[in-house]
Protein backbone atom coordinates (compact mmCIF):
# COMPACT_ATOMS: atom_id res chain seq x y z
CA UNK A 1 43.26 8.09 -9.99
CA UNK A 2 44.59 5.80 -7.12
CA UNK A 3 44.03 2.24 -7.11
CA UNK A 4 41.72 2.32 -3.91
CA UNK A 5 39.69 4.66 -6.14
CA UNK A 6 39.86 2.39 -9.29
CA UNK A 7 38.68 -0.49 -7.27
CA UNK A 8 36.11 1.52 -5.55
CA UNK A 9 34.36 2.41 -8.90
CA UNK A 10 34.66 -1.07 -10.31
CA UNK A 11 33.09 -2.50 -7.43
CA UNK A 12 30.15 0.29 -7.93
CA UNK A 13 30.23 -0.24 -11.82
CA UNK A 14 29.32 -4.04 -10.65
CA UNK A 15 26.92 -3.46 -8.05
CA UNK A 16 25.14 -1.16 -10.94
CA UNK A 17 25.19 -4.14 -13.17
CA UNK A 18 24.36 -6.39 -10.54
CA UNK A 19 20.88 -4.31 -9.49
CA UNK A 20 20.37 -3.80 -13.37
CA UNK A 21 20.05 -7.33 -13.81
CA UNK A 22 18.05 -8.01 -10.64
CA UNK A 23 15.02 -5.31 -11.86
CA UNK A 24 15.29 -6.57 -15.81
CA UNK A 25 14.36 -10.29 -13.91
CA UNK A 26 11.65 -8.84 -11.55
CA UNK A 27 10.25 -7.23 -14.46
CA UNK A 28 10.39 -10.48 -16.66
CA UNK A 29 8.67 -12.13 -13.90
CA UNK A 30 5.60 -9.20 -13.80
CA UNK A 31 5.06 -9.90 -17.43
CA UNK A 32 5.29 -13.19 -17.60
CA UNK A 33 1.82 -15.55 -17.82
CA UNK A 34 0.02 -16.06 -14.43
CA UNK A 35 -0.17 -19.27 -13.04
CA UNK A 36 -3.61 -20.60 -14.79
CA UNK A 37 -4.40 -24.29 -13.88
CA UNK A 38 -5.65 -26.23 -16.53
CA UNK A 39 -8.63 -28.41 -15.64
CA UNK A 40 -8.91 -30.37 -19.27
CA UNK A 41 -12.45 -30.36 -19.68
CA UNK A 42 -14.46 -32.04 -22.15
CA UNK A 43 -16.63 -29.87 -24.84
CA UNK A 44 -18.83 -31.04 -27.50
CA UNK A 45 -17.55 -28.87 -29.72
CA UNK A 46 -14.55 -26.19 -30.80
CA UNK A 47 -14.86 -23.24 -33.02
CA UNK A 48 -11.68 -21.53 -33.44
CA UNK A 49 -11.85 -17.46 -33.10
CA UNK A 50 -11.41 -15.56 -35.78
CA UNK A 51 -9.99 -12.51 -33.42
CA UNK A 52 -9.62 -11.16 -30.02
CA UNK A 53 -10.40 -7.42 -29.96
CA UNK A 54 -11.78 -7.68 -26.69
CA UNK A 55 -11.80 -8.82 -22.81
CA UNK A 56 -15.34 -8.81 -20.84
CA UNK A 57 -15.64 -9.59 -17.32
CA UNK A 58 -17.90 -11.37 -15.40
CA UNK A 59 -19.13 -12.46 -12.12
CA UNK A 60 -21.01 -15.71 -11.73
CA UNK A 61 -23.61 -14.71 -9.23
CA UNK A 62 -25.48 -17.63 -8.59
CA UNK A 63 -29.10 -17.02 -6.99
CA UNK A 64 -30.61 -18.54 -4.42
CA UNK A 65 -33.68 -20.85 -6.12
CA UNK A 66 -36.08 -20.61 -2.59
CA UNK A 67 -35.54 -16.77 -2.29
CA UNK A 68 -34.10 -15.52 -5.76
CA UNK A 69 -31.56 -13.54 -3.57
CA UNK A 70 -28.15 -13.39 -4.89
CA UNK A 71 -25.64 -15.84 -3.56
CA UNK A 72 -21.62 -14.91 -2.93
CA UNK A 73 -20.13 -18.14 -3.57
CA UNK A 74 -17.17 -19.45 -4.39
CA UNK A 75 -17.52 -22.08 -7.85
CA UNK A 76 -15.29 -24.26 -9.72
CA UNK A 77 -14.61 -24.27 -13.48
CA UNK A 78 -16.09 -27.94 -13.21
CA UNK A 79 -19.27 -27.13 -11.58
CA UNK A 80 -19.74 -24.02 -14.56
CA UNK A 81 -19.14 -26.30 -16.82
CA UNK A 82 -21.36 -29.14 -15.81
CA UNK A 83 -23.90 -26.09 -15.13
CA UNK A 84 -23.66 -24.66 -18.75
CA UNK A 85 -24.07 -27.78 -20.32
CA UNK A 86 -27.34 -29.52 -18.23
CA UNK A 87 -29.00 -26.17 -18.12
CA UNK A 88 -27.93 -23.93 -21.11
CA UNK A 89 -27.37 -26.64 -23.62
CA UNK A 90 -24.08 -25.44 -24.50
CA UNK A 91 -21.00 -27.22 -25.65
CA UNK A 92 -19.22 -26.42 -21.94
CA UNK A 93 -18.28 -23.69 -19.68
CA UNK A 94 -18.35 -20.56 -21.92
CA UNK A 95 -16.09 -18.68 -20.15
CA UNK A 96 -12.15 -19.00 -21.04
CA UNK A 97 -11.42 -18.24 -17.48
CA UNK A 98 -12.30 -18.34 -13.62
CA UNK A 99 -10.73 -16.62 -10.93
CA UNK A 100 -11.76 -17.99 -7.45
CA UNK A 101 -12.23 -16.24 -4.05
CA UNK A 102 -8.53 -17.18 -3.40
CA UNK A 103 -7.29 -15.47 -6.60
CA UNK A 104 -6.96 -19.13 -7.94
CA UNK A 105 -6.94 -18.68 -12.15
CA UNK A 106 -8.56 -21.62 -13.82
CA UNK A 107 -9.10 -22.11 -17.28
CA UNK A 108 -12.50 -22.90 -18.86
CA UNK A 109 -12.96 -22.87 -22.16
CA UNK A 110 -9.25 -22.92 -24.58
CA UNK A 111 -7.91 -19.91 -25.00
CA UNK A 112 -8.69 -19.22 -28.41
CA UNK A 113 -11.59 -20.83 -29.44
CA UNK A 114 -15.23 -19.11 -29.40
CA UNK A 115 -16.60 -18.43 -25.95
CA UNK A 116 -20.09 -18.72 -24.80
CA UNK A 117 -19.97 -15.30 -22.14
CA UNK A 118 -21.93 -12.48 -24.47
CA UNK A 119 -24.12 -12.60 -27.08
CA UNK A 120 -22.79 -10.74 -30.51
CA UNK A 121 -19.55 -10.67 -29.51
CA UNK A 122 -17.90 -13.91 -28.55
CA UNK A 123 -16.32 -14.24 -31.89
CA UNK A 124 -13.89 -11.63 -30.66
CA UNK A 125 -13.69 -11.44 -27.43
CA UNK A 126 -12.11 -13.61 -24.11
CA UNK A 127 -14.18 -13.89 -21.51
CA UNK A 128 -13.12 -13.62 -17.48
CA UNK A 129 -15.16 -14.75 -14.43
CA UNK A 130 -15.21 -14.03 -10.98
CA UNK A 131 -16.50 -16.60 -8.60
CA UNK A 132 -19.13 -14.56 -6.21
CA UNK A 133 -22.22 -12.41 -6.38
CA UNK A 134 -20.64 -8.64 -6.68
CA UNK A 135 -24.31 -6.16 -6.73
CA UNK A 136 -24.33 -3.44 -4.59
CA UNK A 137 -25.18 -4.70 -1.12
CA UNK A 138 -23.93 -8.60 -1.30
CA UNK A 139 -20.41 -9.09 -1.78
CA UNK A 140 -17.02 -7.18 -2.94
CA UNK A 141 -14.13 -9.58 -4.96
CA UNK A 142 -11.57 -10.58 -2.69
CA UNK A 143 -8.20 -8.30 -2.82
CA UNK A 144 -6.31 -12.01 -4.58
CA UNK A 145 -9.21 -11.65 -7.14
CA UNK A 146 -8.29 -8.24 -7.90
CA UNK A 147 -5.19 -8.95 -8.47
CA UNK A 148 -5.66 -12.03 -10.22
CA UNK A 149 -7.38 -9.92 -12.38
CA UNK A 150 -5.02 -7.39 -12.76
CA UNK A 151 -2.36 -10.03 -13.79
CA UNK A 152 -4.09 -12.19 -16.13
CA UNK A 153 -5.95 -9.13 -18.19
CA UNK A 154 -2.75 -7.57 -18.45
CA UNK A 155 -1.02 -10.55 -20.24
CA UNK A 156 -4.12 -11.39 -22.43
CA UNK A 157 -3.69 -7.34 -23.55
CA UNK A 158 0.08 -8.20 -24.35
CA UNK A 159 -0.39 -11.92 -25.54
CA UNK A 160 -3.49 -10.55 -28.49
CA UNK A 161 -2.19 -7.04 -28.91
CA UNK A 162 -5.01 -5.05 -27.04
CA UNK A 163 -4.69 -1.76 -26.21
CA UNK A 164 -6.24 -1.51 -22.68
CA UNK A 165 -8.98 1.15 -22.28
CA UNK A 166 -12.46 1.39 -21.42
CA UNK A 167 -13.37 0.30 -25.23
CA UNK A 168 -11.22 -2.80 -25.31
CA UNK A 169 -11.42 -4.02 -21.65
CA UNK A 170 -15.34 -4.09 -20.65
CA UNK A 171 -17.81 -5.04 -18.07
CA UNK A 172 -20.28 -7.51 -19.70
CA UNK A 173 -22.91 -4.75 -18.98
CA UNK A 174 -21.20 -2.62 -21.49
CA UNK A 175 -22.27 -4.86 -24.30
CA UNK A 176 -25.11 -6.84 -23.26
CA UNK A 177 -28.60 -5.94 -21.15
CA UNK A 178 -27.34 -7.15 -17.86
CA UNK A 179 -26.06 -6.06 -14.49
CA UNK A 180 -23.44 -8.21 -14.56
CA UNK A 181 -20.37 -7.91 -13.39
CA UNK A 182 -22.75 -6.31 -10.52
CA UNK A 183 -21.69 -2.32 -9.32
CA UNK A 184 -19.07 -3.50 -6.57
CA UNK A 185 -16.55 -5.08 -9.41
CA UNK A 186 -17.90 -2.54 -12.65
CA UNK A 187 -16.32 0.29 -10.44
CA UNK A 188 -12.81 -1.36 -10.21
CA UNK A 189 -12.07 -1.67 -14.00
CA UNK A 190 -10.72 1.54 -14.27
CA UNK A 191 -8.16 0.23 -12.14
CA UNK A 192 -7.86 -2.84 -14.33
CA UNK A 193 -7.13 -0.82 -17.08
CA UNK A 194 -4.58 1.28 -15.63
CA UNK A 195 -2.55 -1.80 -14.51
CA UNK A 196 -2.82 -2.89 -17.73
CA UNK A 197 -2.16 -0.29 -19.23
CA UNK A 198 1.38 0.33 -17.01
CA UNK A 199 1.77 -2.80 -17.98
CA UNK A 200 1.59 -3.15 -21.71
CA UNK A 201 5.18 -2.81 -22.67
């Protein structure tokens, strides 16, 4: 071998390392935690969970008091929280997270204390919201929701363990007698899970 040749494949051998690197990083950053802002909100009281088996999403689908029609706004984990405690007598927001219309992830309730988001099962389970009314008809989650979703369900499955599928990553419907998350955001967890499930390593 000449030493143009030598050099040639060094300089490949580097490049190789070089890319190598590059994809280890990007795929560091696709596992990494989401960016979840932390509002620091004041509960009445903690209970620590005993496990997380499960993730159950949500929408918040607020209704319209005059005409009882749903209502696809945007909320704020502040104005949940102040809503679960006047109205629902609980000890704060019960839901660990919020996503907003601009795929904005805030956190309600800490991570790994007892939720207030389905009855039976909040002593193993996380519990992720949607801001907007998602029923057949009203409103479909923004595409920065989606992937808000996609993100943060995928590290909660790596950060407790879970093995996504359509057992351990539900629709709150799947567990309790409700609509909720409403037909236009039930038919993307499949999706969810797949993501996650590409995800997982």
């Amino acid at each position: 071998m000449n030493r143009r040749d030598f050099l040639k494949y060094v300089a490949m051998g580097s490049l190789g390392m070089y890319f190598n690197t590059l994809e280890t990083e990007a795929s560091k950053l696709e596992t990494a935690e989401p960016m979840i802002y932390k509002r620091f909100l004041q509960f009445s009281e903690y209970v620590k969970r005993p496990s997380t088996e499960i993730i159950v999403i949500h929408h918040t689908d607020k209704i319209d008091l005059l005409t009882k029609a749903p209502l696809d706004e945007d909320s704020t984990v502040e104005r949940l929280h102040k809503w679960h405690i006047e109205h629902n007598g609980w000890a704060g927001i019960g839901y660990h997270y919020l996503i907003r219309k601009s795929g904005m992830i805030e956190q309600g309730r800490l991570p790994d204390m007892v939720g207030a988001h389905v009855y039976n099962h909040n002593n193993n389970s996380i519990g992720i919201c949607l801001a907007g009314s998602f029923h057949a008809g009203v409103a479909k989650p923004t595409k920065y929701q989606i992937q808000s979703l996609k993100e943060l369900t995928s590290w909660l499955c790596r950060k407790y363990d879970i093995n996504p599928s359509n057992q351990t990553i539900l629709g709150h419907r799947d567990i309790g007698d409700t609509t909720c998350p409403g037909d236009n955001l039930y038919c993307r967890l499949n999706e969810i899970r797949k993501y996650c499930k590409e995800n997982s390593e």
